[in-house]
PDB file of N, CA and C in Angstrom:
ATOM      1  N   UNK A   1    -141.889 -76.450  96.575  1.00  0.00           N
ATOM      2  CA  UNK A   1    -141.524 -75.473  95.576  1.00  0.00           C
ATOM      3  C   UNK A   1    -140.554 -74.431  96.127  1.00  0.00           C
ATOM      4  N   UNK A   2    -140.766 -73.904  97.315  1.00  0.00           N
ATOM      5  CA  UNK A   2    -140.206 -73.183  98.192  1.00  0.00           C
ATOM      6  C   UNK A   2    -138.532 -73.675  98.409  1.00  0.00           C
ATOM      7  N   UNK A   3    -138.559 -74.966  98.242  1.00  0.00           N
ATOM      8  CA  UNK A   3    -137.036 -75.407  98.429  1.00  0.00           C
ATOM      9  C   UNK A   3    -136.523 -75.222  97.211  1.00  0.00           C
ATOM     10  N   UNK A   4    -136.830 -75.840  96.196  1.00  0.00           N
ATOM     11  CA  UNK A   4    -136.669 -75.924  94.641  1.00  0.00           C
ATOM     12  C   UNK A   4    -136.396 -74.506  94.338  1.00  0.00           C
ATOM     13  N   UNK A   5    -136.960 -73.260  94.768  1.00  0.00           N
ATOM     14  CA  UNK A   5    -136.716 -72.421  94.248  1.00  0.00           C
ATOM     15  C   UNK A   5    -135.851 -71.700  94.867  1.00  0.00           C
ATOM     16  N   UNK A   6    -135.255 -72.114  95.643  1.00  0.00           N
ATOM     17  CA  UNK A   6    -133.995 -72.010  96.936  1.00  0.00           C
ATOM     18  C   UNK A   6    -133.200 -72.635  96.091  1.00  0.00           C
ATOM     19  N   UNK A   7    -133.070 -73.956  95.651  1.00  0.00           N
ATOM     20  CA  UNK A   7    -132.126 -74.550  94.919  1.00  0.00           C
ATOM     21  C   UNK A   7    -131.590 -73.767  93.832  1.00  0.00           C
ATOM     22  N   UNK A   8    -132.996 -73.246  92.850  1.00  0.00           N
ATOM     23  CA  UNK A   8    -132.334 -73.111  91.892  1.00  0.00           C
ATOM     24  C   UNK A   8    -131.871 -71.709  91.708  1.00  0.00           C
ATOM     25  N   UNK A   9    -132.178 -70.733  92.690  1.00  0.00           N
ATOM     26  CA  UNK A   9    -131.573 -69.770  93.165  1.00  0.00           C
ATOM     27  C   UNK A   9    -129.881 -69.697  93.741  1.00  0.00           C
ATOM     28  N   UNK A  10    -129.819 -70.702  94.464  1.00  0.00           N
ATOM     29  CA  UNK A  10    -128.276 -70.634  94.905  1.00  0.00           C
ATOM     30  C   UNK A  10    -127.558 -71.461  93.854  1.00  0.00           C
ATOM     31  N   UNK A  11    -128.190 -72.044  92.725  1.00  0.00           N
ATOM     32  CA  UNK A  11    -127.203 -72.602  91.604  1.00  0.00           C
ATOM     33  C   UNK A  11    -126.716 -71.504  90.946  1.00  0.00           C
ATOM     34  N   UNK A  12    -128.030 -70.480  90.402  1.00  0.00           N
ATOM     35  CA  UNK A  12    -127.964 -69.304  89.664  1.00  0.00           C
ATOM     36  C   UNK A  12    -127.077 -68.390  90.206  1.00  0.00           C
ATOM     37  N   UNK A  13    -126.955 -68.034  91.636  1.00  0.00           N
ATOM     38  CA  UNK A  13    -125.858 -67.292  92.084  1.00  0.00           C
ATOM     39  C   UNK A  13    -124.363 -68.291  92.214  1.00  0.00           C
ATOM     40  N   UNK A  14    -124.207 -69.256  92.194  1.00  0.00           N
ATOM     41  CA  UNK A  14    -123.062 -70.025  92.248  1.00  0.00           C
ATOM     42  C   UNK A  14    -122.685 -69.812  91.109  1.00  0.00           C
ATOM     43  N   UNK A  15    -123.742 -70.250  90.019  1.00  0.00           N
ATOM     44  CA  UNK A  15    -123.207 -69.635  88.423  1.00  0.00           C
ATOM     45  C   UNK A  15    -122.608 -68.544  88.212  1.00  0.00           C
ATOM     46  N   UNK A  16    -123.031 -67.052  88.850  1.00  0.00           N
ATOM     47  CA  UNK A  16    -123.089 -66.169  88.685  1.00  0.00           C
ATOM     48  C   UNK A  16    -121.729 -65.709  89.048  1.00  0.00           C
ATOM     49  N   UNK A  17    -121.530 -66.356  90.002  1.00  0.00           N
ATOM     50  CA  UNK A  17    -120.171 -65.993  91.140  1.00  0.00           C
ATOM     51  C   UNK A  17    -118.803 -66.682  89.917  1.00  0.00           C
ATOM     52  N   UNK A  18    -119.134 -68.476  89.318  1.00  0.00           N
ATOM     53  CA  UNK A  18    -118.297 -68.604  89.137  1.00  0.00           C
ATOM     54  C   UNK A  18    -117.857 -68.229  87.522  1.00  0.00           C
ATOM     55  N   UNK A  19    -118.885 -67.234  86.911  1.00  0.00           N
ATOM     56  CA  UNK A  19    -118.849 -66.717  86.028  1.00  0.00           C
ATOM     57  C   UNK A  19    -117.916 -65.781  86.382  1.00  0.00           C
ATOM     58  N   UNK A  20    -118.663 -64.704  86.893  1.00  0.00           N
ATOM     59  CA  UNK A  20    -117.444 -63.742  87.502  1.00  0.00           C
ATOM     60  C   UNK A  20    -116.380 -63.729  87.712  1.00  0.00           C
ATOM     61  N   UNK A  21    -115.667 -64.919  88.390  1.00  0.00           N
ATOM     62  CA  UNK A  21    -114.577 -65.598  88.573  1.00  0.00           C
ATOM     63  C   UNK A  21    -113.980 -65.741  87.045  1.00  0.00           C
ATOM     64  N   UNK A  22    -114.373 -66.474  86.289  1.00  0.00           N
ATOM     65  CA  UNK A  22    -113.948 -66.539  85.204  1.00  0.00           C
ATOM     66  C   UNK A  22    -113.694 -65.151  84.362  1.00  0.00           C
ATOM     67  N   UNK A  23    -114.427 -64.362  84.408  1.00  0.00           N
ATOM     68  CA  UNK A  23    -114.336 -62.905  83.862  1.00  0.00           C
ATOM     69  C   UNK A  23    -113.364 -62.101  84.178  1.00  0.00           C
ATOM     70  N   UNK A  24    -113.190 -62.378  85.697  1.00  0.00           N
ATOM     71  CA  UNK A  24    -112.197 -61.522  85.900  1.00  0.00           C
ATOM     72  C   UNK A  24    -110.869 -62.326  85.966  1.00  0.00           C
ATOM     73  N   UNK A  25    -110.372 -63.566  85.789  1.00  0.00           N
ATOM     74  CA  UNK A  25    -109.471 -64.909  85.591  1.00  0.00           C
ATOM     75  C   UNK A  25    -108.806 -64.233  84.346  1.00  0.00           C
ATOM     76  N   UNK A  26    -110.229 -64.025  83.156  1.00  0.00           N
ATOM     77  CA  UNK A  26    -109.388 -64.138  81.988  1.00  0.00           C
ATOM     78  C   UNK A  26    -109.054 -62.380  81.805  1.00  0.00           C
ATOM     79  N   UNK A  27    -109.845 -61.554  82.475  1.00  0.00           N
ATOM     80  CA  UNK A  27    -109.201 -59.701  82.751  1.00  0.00           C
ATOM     81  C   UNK A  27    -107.711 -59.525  82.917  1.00  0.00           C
ATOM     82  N   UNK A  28    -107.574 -60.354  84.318  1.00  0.00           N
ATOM     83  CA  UNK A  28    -106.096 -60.753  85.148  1.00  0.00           C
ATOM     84  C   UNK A  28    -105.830 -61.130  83.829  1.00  0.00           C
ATOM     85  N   UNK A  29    -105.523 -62.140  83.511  1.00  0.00           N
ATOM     86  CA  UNK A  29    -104.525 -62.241  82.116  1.00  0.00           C
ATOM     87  C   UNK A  29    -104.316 -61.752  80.936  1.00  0.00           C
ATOM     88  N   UNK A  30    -105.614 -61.204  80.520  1.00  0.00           N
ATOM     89  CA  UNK A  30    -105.459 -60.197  79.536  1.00  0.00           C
ATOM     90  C   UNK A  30    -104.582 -59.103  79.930  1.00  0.00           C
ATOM     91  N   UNK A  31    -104.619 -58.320  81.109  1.00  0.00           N
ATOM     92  CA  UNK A  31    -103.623 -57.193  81.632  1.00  0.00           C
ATOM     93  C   UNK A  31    -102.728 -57.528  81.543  1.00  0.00           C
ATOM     94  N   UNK A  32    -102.078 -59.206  82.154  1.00  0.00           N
ATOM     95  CA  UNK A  32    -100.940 -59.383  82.540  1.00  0.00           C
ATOM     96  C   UNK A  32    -100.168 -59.491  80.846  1.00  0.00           C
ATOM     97  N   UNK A  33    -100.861 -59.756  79.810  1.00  0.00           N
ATOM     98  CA  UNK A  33     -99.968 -60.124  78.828  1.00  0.00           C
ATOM     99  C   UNK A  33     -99.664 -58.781  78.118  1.00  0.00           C
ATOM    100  N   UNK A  34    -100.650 -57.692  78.014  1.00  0.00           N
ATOM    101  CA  UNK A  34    -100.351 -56.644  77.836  1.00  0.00           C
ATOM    102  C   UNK A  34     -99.591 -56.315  78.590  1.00  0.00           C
ATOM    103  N   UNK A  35     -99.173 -56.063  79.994  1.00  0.00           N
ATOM    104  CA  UNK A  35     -97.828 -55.467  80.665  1.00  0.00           C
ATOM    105  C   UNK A  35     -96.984 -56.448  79.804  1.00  0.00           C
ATOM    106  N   UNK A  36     -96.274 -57.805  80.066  1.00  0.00           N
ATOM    107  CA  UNK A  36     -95.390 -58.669  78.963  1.00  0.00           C
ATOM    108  C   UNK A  36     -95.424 -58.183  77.803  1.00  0.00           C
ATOM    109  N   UNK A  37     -96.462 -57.579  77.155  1.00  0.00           N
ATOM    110  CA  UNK A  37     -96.158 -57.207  75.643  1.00  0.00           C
ATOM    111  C   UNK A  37     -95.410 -55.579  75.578  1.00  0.00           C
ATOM    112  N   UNK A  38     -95.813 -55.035  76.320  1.00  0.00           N
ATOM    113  CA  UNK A  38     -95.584 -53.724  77.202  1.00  0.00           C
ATOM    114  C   UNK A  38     -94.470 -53.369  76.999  1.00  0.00           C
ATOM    115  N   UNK A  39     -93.898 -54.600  78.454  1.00  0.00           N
ATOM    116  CA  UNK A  39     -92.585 -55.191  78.672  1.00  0.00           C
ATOM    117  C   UNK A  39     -91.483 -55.531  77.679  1.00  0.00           C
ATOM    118  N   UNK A  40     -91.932 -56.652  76.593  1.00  0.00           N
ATOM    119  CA  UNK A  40     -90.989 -56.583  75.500  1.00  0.00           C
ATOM    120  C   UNK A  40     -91.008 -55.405  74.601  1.00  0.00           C
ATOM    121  N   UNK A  41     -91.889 -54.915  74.017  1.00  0.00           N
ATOM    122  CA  UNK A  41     -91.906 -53.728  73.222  1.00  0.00           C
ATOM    123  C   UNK A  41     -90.895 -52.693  73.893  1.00  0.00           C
ATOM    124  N   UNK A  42     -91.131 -52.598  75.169  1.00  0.00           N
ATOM    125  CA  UNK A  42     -89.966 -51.321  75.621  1.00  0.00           C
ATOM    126  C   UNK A  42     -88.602 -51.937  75.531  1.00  0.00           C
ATOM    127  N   UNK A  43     -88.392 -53.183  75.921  1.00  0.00           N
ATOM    128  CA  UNK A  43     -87.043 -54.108  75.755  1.00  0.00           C
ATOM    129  C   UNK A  43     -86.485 -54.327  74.224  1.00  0.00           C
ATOM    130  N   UNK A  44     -87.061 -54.328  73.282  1.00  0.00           N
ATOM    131  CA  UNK A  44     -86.894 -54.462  71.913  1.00  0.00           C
ATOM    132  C   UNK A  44     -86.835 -52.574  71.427  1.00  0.00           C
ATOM    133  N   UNK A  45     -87.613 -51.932  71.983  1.00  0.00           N
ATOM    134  CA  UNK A  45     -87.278 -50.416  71.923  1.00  0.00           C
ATOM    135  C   UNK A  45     -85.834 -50.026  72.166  1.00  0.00           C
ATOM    136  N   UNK A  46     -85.134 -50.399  73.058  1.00  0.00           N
ATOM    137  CA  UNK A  46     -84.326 -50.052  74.050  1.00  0.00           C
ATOM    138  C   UNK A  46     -82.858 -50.905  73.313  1.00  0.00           C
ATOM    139  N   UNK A  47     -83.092 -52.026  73.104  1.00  0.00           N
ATOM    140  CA  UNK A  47     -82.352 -52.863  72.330  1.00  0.00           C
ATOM    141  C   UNK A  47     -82.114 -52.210  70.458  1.00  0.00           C
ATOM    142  N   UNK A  48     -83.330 -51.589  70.271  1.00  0.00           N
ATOM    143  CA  UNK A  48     -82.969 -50.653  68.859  1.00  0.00           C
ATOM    144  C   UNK A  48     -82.188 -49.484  68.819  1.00  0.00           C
ATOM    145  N   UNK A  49     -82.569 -48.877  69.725  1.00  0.00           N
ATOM    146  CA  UNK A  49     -81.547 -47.419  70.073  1.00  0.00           C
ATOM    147  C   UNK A  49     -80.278 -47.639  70.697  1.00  0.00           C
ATOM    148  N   UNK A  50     -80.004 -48.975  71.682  1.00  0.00           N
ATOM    149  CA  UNK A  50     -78.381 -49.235  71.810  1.00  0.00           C
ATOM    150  C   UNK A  50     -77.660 -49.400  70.764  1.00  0.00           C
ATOM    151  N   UNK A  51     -78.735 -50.066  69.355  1.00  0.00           N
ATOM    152  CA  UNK A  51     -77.906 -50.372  68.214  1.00  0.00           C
ATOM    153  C   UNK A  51     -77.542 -49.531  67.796  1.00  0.00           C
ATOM    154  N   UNK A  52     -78.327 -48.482  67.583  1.00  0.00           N
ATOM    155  CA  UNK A  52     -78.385 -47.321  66.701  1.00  0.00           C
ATOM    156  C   UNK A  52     -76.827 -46.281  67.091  1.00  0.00           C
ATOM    157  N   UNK A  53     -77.302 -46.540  68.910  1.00  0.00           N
ATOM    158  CA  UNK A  53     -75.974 -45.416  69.210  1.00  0.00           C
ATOM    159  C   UNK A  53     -74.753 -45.904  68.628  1.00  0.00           C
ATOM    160  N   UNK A  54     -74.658 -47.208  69.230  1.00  0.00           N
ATOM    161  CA  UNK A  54     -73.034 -47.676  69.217  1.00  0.00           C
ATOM    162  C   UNK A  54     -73.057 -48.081  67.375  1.00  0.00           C
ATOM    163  N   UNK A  55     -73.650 -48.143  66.484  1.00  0.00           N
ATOM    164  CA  UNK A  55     -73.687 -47.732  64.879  1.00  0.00           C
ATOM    165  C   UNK A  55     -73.255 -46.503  64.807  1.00  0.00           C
ATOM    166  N   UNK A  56     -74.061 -45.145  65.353  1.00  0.00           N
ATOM    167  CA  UNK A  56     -73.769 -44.205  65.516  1.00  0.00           C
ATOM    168  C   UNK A  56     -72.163 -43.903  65.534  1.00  0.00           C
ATOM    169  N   UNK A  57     -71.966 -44.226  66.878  1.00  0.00           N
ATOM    170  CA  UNK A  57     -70.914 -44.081  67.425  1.00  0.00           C
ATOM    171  C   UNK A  57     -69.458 -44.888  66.628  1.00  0.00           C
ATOM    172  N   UNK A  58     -69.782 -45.676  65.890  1.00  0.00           N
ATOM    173  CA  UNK A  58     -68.717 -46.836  64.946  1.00  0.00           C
ATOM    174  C   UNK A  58     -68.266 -46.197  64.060  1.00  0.00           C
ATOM    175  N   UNK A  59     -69.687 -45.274  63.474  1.00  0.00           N
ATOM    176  CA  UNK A  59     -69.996 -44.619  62.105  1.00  0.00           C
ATOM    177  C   UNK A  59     -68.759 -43.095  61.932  1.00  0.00           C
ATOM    178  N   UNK A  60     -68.828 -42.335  63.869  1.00  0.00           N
ATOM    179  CA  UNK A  60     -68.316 -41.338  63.787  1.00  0.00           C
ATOM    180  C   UNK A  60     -66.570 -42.081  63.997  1.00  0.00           C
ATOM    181  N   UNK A  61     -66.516 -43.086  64.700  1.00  0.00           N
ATOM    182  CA  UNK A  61     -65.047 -42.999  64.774  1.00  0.00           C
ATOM    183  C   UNK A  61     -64.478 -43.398  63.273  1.00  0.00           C
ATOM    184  N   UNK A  62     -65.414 -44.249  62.372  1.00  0.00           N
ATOM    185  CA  UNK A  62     -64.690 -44.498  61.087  1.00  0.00           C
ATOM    186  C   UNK A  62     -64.686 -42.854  60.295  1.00  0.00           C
ATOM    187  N   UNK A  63     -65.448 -42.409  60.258  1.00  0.00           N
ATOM    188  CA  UNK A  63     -65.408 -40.974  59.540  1.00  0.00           C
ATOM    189  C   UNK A  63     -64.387 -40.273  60.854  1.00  0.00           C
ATOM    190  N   UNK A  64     -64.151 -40.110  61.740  1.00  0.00           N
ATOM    191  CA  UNK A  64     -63.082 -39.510  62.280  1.00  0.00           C
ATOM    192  C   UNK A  64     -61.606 -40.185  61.559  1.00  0.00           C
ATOM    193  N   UNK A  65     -61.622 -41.644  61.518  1.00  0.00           N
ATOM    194  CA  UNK A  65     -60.162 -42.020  61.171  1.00  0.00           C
ATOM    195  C   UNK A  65     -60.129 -41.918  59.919  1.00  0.00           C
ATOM    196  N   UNK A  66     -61.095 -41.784  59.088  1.00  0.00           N
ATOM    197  CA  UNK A  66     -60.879 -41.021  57.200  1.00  0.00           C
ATOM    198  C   UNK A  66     -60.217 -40.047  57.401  1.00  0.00           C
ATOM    199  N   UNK A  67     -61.160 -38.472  58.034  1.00  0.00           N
ATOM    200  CA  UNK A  67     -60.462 -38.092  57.997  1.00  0.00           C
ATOM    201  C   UNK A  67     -59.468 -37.376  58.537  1.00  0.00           C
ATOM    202  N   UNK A  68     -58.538 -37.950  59.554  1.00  0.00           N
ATOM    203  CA  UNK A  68     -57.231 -38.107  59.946  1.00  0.00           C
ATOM    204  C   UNK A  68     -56.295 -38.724  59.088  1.00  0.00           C
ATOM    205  N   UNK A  69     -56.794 -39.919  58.127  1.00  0.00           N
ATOM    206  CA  UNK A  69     -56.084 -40.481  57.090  1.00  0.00           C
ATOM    207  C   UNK A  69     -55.844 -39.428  56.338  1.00  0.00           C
ATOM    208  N   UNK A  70     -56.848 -38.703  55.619  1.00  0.00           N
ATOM    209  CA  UNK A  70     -57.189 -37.470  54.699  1.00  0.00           C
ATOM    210  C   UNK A  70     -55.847 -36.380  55.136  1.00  0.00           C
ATOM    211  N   UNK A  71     -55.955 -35.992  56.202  1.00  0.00           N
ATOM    212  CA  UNK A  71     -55.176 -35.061  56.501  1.00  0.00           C
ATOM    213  C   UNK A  71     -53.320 -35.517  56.617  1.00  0.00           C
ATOM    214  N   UNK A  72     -53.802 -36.383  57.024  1.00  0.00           N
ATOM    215  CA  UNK A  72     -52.000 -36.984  57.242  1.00  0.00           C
ATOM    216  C   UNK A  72     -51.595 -37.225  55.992  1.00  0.00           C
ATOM    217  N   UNK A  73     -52.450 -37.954  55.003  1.00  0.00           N
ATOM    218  CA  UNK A  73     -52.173 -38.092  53.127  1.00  0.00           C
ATOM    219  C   UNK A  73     -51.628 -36.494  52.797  1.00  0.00           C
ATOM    220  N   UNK A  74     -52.217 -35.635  53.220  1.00  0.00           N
ATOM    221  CA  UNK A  74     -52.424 -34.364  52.398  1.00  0.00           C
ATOM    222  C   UNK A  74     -51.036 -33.637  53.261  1.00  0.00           C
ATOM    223  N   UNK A  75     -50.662 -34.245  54.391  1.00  0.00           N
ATOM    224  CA  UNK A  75     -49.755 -32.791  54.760  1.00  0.00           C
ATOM    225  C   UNK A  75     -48.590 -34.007  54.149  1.00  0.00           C
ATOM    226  N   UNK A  76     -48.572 -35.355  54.733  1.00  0.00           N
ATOM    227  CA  UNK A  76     -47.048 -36.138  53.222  1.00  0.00           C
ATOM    228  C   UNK A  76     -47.040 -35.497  51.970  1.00  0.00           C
ATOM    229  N   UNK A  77     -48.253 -35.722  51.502  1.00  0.00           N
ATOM    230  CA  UNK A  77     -48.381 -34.734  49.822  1.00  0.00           C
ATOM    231  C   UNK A  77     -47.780 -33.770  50.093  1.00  0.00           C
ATOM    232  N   UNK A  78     -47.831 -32.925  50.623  1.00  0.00           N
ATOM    233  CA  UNK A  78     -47.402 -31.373  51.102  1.00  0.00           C
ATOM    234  C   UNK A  78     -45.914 -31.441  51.308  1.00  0.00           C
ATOM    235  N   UNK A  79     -45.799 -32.661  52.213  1.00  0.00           N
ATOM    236  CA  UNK A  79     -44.153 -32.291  52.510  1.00  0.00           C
ATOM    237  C   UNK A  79     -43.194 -33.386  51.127  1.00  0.00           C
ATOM    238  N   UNK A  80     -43.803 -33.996  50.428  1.00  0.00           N
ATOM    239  CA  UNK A  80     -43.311 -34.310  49.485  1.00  0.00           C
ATOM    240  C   UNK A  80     -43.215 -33.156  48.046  1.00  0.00           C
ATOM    241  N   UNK A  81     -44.275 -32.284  47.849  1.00  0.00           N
ATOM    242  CA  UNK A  81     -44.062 -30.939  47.096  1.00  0.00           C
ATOM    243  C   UNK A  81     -42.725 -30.969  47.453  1.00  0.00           C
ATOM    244  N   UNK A  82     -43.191 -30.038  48.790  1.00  0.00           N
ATOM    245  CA  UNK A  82     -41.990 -29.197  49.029  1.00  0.00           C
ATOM    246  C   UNK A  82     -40.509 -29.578  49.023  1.00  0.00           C
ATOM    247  N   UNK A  83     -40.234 -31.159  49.227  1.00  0.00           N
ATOM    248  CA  UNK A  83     -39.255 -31.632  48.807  1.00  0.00           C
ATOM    249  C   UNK A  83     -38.550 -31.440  47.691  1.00  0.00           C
ATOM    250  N   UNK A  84     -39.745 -32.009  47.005  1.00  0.00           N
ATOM    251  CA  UNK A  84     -39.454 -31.867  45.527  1.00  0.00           C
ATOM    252  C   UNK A  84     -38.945 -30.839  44.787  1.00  0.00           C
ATOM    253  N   UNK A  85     -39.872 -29.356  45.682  1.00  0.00           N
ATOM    254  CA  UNK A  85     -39.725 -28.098  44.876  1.00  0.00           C
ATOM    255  C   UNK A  85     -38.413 -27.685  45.513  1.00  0.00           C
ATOM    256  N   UNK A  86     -37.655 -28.361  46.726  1.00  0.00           N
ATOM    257  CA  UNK A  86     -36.329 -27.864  47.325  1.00  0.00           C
ATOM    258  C   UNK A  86     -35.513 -28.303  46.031  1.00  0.00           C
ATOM    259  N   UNK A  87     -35.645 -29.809  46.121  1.00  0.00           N
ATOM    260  CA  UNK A  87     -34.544 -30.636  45.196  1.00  0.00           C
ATOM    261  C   UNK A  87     -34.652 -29.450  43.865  1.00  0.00           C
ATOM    262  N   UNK A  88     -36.000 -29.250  43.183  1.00  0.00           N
ATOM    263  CA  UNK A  88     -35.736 -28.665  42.030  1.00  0.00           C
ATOM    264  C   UNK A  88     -34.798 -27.547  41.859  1.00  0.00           C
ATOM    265  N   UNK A  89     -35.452 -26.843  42.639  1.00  0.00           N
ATOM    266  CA  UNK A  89     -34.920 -25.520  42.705  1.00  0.00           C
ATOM    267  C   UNK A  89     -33.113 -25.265  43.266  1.00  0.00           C
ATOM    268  N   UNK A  90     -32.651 -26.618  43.985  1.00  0.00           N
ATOM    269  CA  UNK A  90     -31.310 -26.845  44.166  1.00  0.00           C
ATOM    270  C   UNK A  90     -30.549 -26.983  43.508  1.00  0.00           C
ATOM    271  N   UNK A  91     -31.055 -27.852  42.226  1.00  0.00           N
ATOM    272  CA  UNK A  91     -30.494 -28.341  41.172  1.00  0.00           C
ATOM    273  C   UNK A  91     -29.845 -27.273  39.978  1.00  0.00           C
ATOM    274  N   UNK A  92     -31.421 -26.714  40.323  1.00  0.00           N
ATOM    275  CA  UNK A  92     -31.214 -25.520  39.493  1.00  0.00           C
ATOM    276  C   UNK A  92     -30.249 -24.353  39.221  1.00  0.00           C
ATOM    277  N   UNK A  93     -30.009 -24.550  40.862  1.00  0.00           N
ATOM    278  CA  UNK A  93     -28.727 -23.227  41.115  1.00  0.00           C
ATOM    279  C   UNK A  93     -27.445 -24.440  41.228  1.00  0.00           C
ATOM    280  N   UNK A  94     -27.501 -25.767  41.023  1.00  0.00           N
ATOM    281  CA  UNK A  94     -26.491 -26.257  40.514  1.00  0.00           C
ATOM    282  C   UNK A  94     -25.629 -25.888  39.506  1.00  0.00           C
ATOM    283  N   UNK A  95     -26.845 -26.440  38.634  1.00  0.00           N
ATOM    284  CA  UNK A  95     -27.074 -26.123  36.996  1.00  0.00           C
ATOM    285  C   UNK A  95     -26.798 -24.256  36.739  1.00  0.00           C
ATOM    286  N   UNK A  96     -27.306 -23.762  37.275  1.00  0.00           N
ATOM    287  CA  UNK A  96     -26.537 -22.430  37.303  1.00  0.00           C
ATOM    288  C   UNK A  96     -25.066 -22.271  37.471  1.00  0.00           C
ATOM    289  N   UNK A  97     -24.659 -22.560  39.188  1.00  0.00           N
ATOM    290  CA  UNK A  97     -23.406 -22.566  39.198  1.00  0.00           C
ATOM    291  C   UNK A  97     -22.219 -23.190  38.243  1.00  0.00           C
ATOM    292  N   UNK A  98     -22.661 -24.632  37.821  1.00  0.00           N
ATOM    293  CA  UNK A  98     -22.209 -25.291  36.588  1.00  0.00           C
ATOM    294  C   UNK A  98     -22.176 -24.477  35.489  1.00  0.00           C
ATOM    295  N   UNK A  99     -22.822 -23.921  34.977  1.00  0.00           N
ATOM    296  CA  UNK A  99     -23.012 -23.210  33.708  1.00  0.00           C
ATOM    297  C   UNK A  99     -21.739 -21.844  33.621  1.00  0.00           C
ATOM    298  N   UNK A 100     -22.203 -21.089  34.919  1.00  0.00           N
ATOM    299  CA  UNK A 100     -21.349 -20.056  34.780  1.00  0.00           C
ATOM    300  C   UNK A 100     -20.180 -20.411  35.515  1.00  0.00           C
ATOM    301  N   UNK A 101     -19.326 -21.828  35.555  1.00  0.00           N
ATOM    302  CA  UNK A 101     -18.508 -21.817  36.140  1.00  0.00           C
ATOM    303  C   UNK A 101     -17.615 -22.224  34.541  1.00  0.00           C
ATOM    304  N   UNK A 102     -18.756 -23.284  33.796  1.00  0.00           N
ATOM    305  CA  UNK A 102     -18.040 -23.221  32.171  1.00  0.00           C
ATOM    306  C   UNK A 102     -17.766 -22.294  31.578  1.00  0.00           C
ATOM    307  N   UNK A 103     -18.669 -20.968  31.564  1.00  0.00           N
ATOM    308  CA  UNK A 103     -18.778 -19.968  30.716  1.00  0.00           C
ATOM    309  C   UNK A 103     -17.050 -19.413  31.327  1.00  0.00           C
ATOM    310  N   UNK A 104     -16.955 -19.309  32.800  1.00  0.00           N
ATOM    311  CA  UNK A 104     -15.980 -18.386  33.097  1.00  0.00           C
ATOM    312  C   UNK A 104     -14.628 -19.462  32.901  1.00  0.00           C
ATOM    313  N   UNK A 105     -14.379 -20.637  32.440  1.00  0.00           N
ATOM    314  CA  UNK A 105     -13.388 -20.943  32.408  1.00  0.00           C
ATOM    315  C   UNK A 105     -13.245 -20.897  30.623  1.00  0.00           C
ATOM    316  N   UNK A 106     -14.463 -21.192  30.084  1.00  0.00           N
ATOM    317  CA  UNK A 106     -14.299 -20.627  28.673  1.00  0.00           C
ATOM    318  C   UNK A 106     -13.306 -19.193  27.870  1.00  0.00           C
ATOM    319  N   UNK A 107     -13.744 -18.616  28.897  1.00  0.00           N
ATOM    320  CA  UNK A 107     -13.584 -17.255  28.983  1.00  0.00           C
ATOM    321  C   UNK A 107     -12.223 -17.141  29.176  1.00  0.00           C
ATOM    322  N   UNK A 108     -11.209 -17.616  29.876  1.00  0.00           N
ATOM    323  CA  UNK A 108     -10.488 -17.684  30.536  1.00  0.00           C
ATOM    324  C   UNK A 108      -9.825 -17.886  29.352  1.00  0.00           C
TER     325      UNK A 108
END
């Protein structure tokens, strides 16, 4: 009996041991997939905010080249007025000079 219960003593701790083993087998991998999940989550983090900047960053140079378009439209507009209001106003003292150059040969 004395042996038998030697036997079934060092089965029970062999069990015990290779239980343990197993417990902490499947611990080790449970950790390890959490760091990997860890791991991608910060990599997929990191991969969202590069998007974001250089979007960011796409977003400000297209609204920078509006408006530079905006402004360059608006000072042509501007220098086309003022063209315009030269020509008018040239014409005008054409049309003046013309007028009183009839009146004074009328006159004449």
């Amino acid at each position: 009996r004395s042996t038998a219960d030697s036997a079934i003593s060092t089965a029970l701790a062999n069990e015990l041991n290779a239980r343990s083993a197993g417990v902490a087998a499947v611990s080790i991998a449970v950790a390890t997939e959490v760091t990997v999940r860890a791991t991608n989550d910060q990599s997929i983090s990191t991969a969202i905010a590069t998007e974001i900047t250089r979007a960011s960053t796409a977003d400000i140079a297209i609204s920078t080249a509006v408006a530079t378009e905006v402004t360059t439209r608006l000072t042509n507009d501007q220098s086309i007025s003022t063209a315009v209001a030269n020509e008018v106003t040239l014409r005008a003292t054409n049309d003046q000079s013309i007028s009183t150059a009839v009146n004074t040969e009328l006159n004449v």
